[in-house]
Protein backbone atom coordinates (compact mmCIF):
# COMPACT_ATOMS: atom_id res chain seq x y z
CA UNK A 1 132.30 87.68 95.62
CA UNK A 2 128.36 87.44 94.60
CA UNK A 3 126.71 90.78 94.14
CA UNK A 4 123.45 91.97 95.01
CA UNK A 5 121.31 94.68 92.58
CA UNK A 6 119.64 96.73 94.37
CA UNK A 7 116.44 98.52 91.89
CA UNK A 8 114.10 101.42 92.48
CA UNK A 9 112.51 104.57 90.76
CA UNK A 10 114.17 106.61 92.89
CA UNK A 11 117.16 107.23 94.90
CA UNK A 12 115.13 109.12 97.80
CA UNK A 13 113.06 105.10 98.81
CA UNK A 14 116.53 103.73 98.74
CA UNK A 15 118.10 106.58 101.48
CA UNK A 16 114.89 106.54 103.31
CA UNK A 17 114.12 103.00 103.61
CA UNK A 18 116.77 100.15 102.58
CA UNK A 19 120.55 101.10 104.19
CA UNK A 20 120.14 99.02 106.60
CA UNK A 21 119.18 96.21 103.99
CA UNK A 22 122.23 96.94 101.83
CA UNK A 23 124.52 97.48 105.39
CA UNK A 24 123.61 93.47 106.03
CA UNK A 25 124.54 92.32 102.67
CA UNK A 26 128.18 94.29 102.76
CA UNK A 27 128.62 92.44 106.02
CA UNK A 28 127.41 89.16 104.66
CA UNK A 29 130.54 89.36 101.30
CA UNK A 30 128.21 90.98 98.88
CA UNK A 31 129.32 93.36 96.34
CA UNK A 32 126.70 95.58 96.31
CA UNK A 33 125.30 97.57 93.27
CA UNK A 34 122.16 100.64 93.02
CA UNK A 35 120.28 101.65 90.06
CA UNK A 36 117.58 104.49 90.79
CA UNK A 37 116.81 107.72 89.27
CA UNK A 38 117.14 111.41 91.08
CA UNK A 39 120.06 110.69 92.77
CA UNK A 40 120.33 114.32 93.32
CA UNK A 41 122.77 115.81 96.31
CA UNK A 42 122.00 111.65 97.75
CA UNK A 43 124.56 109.61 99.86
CA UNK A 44 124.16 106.20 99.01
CA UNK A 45 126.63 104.28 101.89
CA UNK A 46 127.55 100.89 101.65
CA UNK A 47 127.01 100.60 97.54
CA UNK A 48 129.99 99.55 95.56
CA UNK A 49 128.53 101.09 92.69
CA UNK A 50 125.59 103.78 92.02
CA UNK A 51 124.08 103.74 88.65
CA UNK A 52 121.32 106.68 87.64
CA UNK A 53 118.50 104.98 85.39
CA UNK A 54 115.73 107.10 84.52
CA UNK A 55 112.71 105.54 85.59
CA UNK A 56 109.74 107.29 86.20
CA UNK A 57 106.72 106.65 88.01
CA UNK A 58 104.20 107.01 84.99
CA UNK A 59 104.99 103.38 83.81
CA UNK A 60 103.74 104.62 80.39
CA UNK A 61 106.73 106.95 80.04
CA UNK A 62 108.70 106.23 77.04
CA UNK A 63 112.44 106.52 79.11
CA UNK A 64 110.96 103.41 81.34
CA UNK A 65 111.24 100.77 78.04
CA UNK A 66 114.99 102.40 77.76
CA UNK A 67 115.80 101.67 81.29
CA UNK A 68 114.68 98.12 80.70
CA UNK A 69 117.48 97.53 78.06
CA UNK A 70 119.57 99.24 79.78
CA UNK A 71 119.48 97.61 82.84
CA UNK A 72 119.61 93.98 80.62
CA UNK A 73 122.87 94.66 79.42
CA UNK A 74 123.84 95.72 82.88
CA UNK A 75 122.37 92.27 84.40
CA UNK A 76 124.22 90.36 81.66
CA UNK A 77 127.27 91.82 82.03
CA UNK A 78 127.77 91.64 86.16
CA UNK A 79 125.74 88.48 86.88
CA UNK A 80 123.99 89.34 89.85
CA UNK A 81 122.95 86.45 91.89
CA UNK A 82 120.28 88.59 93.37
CA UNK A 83 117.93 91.17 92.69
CA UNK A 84 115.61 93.14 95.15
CA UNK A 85 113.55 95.55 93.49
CA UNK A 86 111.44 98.27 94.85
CA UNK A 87 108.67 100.64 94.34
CA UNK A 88 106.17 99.90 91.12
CA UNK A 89 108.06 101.13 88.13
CA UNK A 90 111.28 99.94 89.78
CA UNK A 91 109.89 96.51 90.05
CA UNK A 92 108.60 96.34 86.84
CA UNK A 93 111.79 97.78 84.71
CA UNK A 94 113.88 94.98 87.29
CA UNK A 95 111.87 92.12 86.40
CA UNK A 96 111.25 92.85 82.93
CA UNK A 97 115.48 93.19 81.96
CA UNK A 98 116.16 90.42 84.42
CA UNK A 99 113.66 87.85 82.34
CA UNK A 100 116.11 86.24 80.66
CA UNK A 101 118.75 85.84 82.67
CA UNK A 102 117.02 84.18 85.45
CA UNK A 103 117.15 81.40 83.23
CA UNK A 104 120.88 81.71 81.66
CA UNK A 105 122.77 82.15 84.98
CA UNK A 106 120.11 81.87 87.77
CA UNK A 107 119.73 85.25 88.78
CA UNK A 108 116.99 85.36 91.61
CA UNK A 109 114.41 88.00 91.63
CA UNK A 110 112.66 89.21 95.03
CA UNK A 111 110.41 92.42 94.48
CA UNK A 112 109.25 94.34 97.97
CA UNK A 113 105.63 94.98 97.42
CA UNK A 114 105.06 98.30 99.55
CA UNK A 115 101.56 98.70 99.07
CA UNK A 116 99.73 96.84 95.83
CA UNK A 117 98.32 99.91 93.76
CA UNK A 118 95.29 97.55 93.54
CA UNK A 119 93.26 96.85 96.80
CA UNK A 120 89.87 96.66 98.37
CA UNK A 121 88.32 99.97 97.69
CA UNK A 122 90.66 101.21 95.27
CA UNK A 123 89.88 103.11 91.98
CA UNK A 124 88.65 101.17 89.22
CA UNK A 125 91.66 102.17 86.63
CA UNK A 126 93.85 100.76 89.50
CA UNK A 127 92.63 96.99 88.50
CA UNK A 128 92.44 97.65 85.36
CA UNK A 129 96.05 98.70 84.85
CA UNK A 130 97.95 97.36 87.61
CA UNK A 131 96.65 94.44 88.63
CA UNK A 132 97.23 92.78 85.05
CA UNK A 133 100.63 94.12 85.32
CA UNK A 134 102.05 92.36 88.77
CA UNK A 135 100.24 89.08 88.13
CA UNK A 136 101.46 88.65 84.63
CA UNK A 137 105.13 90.09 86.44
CA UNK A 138 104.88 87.73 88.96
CA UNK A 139 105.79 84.93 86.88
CA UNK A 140 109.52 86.68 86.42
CA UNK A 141 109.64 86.94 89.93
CA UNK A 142 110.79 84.34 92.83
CA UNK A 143 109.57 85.62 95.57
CA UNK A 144 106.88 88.81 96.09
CA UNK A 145 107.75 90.12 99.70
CA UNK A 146 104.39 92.25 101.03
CA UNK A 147 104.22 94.47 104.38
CA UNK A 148 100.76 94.03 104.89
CA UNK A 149 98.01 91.28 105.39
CA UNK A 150 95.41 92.37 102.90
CA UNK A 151 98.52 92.22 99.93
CA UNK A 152 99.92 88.68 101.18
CA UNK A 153 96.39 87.37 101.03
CA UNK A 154 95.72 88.79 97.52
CA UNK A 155 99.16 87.30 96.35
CA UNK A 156 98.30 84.24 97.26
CA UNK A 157 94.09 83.59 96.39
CA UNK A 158 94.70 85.37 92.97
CA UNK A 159 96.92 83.01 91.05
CA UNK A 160 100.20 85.18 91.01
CA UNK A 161 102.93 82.82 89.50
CA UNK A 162 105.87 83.89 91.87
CA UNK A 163 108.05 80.79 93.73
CA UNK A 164 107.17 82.17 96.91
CA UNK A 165 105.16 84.56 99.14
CA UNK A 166 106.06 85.98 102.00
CA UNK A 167 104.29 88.61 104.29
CA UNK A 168 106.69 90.91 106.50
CA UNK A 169 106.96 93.50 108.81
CA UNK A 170 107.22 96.83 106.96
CA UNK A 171 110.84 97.59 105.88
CA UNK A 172 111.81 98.29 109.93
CA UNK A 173 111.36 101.19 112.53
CA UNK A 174 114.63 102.28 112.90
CA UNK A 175 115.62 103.35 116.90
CA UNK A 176 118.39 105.48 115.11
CA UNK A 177 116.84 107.79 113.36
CA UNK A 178 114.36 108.66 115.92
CA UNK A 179 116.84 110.25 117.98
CA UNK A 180 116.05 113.16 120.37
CA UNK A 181 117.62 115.98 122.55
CA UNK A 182 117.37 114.17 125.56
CA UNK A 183 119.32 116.86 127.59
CA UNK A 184 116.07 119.11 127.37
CA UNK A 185 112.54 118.22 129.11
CA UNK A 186 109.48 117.82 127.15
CA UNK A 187 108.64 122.26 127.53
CA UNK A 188 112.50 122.94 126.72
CA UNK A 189 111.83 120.64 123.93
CA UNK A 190 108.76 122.38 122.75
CA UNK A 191 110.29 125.54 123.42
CA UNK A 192 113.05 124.96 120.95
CA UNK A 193 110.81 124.38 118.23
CA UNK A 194 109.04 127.58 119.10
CA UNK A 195 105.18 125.59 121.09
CA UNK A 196 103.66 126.09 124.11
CA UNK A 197 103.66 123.69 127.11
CA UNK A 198 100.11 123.70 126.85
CA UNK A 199 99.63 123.64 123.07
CA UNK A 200 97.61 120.32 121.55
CA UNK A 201 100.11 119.31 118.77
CA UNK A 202 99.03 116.85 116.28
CA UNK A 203 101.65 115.01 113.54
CA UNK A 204 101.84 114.25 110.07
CA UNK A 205 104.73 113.29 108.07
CA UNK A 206 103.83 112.45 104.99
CA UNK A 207 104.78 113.55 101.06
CA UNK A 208 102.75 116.25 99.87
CA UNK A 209 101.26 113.83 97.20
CA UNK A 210 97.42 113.60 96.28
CA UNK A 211 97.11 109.96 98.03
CA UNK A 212 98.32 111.68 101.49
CA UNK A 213 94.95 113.14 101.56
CA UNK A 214 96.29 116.95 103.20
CA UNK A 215 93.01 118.25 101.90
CA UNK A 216 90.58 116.61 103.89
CA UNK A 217 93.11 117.52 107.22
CA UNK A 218 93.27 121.78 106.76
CA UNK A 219 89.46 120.92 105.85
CA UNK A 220 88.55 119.64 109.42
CA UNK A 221 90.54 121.98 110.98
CA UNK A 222 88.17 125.12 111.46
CA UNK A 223 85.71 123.10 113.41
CA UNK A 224 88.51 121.45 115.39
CA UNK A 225 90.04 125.35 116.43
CA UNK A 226 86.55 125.81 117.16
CA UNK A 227 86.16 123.06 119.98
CA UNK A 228 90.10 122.83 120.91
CA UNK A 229 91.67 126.87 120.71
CA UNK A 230 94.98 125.29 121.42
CA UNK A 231 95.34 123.19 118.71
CA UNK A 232 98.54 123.33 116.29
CA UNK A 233 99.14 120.92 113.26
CA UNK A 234 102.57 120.02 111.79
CA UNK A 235 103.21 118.67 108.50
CA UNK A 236 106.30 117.73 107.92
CA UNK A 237 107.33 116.28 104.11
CA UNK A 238 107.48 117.75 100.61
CA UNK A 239 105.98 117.16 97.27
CA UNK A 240 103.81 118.87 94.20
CA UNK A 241 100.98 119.62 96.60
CA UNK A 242 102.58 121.59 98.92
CA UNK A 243 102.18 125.10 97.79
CA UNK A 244 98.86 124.38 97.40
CA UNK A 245 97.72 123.35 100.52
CA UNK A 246 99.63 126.02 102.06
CA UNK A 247 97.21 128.32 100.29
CA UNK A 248 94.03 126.28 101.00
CA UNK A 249 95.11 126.72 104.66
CA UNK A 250 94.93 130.47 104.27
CA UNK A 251 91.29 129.89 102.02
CA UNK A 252 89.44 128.34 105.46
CA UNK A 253 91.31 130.50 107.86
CA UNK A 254 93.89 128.10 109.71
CA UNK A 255 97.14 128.79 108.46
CA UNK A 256 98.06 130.64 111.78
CA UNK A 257 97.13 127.15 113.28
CA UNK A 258 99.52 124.76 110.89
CA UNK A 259 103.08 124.56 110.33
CA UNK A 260 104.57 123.81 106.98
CA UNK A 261 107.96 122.73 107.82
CA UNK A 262 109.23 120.47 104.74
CA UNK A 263 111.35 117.71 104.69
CA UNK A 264 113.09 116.40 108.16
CA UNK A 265 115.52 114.34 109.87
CA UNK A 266 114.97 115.36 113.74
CA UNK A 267 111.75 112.92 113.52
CA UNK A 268 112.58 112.10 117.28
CA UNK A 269 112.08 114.97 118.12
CA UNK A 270 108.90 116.18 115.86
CA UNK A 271 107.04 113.19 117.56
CA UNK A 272 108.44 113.79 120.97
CA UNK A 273 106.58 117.76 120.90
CA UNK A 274 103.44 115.88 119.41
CA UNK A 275 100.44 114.53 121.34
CA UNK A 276 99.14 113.05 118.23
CA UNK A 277 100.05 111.55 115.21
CA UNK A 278 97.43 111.34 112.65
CA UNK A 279 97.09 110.48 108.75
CA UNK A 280 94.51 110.74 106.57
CA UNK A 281 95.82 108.63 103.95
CA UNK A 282 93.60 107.21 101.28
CA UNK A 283 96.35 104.41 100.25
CA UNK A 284 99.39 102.97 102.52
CA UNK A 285 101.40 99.92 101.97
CA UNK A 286 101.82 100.12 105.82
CA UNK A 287 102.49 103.91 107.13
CA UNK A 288 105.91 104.11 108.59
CA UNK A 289 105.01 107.31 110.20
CA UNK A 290 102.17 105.84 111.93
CA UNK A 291 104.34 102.87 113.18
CA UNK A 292 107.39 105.25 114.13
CA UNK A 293 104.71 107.72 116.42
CA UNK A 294 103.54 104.45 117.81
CA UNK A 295 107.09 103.27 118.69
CA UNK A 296 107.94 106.31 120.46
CA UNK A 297 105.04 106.55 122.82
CA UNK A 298 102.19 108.73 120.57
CA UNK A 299 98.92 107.19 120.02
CA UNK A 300 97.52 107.89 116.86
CA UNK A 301 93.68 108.65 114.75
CA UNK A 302 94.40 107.54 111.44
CA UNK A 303 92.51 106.87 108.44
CA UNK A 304 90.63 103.06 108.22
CA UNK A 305 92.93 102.15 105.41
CA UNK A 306 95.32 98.49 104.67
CA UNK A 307 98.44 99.30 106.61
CA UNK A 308 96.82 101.50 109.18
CA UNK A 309 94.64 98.24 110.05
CA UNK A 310 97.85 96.25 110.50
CA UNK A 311 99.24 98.31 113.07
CA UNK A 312 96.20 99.79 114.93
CA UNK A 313 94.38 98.49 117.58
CA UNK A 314 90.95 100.71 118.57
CA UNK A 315 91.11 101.81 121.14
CA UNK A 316 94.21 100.66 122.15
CA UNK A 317 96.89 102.44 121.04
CA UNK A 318 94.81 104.63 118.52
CA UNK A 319 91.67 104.97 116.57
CA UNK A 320 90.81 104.65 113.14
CA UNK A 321 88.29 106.82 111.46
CA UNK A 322 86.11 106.51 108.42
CA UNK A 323 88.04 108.34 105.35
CA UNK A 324 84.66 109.63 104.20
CA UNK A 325 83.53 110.77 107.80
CA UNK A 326 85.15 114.44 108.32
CA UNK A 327 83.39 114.36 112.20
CA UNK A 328 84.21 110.68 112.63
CA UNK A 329 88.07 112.19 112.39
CA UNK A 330 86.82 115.13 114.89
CA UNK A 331 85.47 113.94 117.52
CA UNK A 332 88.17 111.28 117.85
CA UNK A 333 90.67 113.86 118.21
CA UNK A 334 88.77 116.24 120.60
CA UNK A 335 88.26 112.78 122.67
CA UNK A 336 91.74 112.06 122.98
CA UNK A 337 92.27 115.86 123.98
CA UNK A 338 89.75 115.79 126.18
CA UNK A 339 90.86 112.60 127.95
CA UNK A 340 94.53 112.83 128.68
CA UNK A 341 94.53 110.00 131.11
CA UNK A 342 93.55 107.99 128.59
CA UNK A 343 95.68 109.67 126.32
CA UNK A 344 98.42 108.66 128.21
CA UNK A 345 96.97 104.81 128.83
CA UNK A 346 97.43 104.67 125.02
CA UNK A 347 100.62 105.75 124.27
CA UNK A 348 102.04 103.53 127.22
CA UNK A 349 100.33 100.37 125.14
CA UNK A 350 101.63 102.17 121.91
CA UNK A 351 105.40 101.09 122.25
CA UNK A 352 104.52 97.56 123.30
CA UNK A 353 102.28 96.84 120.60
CA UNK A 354 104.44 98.25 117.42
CA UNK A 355 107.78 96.24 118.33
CA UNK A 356 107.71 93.35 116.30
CA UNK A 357 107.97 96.21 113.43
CA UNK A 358 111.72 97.44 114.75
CA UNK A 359 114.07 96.75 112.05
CA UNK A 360 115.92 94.03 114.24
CA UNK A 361 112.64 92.28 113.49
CA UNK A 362 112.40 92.69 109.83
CA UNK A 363 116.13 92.21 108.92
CA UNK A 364 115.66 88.59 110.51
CA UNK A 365 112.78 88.47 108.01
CA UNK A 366 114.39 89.52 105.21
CA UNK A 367 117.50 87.51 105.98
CA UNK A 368 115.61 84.54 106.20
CA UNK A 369 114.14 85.15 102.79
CA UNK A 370 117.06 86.06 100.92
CA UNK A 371 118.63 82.49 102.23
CA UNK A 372 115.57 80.88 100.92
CA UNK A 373 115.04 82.46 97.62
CA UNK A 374 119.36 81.83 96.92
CA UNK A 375 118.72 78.27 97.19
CA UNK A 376 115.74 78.07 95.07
């Protein structure tokens, strides 16, 4: 039976975003094996085996060069005949321990590029440190997999060494988990989670994490209470920031106005309540949240980022707004309040123009590339 590795820095990206990845290669005769770190209280279905490697994030973290030997003699001693590696650091440590053995017993590498750390616009450190990384990487690697256009077309103008490049799209909106109470009406529904019919709810799921970009959110939101009284926010995720945005919320006077409500799994339903979703990200590979409000009906404001671009169309089924433009961000939203015909044009178009990202779409994809990269 061949077996498939499965890498990433975490076990959280491997719950969230690949089962239905690793539920294709069980029924395809794979034995299937996970390394990741945190595994935490996580349920990892269809793995045959769940290994905890610390890898951390901060790729100059001394536990990162262990995990690289570690996961050698792991590679040498199951002879995978595929790899798929995630997230930065778990790309790196994958490729890295699985150098030599591409070339003793053919193991193929395929790394799932979910947003480069290095991109138009991006901080000048960002180049400096990863870029060198994932070109000099690529050459260890058979075949880069991106999620967005502005990635696939650096991959391939830059002189990355990789077999192949291939662009997808995202890792899949996934019908299941947006699920909803469908016995209760759109005011029972709000009612449950404690709105009003008439409340303007606006969206964001998103880790607390400095890239999310909360700040610049609870910042605009006293002059959007000001010009819509009905306004709520939710934020739903967790991460380092949170406490403190929670108390910057209560600095400018809105916490009465936004809901903190951590981690979820009744998404369905979150964006169901919501007229809105919105980010303000300053960095996305491709903003699953985005696509999944889009897929369920909710146009969206989001910040004029790679990713957001890819699944966006102004006017359309959204609008993007200039990151450095706090009214640009306003007045968009008070529009789409104030226009609810519109608002409702929109969200029609919304569902149409997100479904080539269902994850129907992008198992095909990735199907197609694992058969490709095999036979390399």
């Amino acid at each position: 039976m061949p077996k498939v590795l499965f890498v990433a820095n975490i076990y959280e990206h491997i719950v969230s975003f690949h089962l239905p990845y690793m539920k294709w290669f069980k029924e395809h005769g794979y034995e299937l094996h996970v390394v990741a770190n945190d595994l935490d209280d996580y349920k990892v279905p269809y793995a045959d085996r769940i290994i905890e490697m610390e890898i951390e994030r901060n790729p100059f973290k001394i536990c990162n060069l262990r995990a690289i030997m570690q996961l050698r003699k792991l590679i040498d001693v199951e002879k995978y005949s595929l790899i798929s590696c995630h997230t930065p650091m778990g790309g790196v440590v994958a490729r890295l321990a699985a150098r030599k053995a591409r070339k003793r017993f053919g193991v193929k590498v395929i790394y799932t590029a979910h947003g480069l750390h290095f991109y138009k616009g991006a901080p000048k450190k960002n180049w400096l440190v990863f870029y060198p990384i994932e070109k000099f990487l690529s050459r260890y690697t058979d075949a880069i997999a991106t999620i967005n256009n502005e990635d696939y077309k650096l991959v391939q103008t830059r002189g990355f060494k990789n077999k192949r490049t291939y662009k997808i799209h995202g890792i899949g909106i996934d019908p299941f988990r947006l699920g909803c109470d469908k016995e209760l009406n759109f005011n029972e529904l709000r009612e449950k989670y404690g709105y009003k019919p008439d409340d303007f709810i606006l969206l964001y799921m998103a880790e607390f994490i400095p890239r999310k970009n909360f700040k610049f959110l609870i910042e605009a939101m006293p002059e959007l209470v000001k010009r819509i009284p009905n306004i709520k926010m939710i934020f739903a995720g967790r991460g380092e920031e949170k406490e403190e945005m929670m108390k910057l919320s209560q600095t400018v006077g809105v916490a009465e106005y936004i809901n903190f409500i951590g981690f979820r799994d009744d998404v369905g339903n979150l964006i169901n309540i919501s007229d809105l979703g919105v980010s303000s990200s300053i960095q996305e590979g491709l903003g699953m949240s985005v696509a999944e409000s889009l897929y369920l009906g909710r146009p969206v404001v989001v910040s004029d980022i790679r990713g957001h671009r890819d699944l966006v169309q102004q006017g359309k089924n959204g609008f993007l707004f200039d990151l450095n433009d706090k009214n640009d961000f306003i007045d968009k939203v008070v529009f789409m309040y104030e226009n609810p015909e519109k608002r409702e044009v929109m969200g029609r178009y919304a569902t149409e123009s997100i479904v080539e990202f269902v994850i129907d779409n992008s198992l095909k994809d990735m199907a197609k590339i694992y058969s490709e990269v095999e036979a390399l």
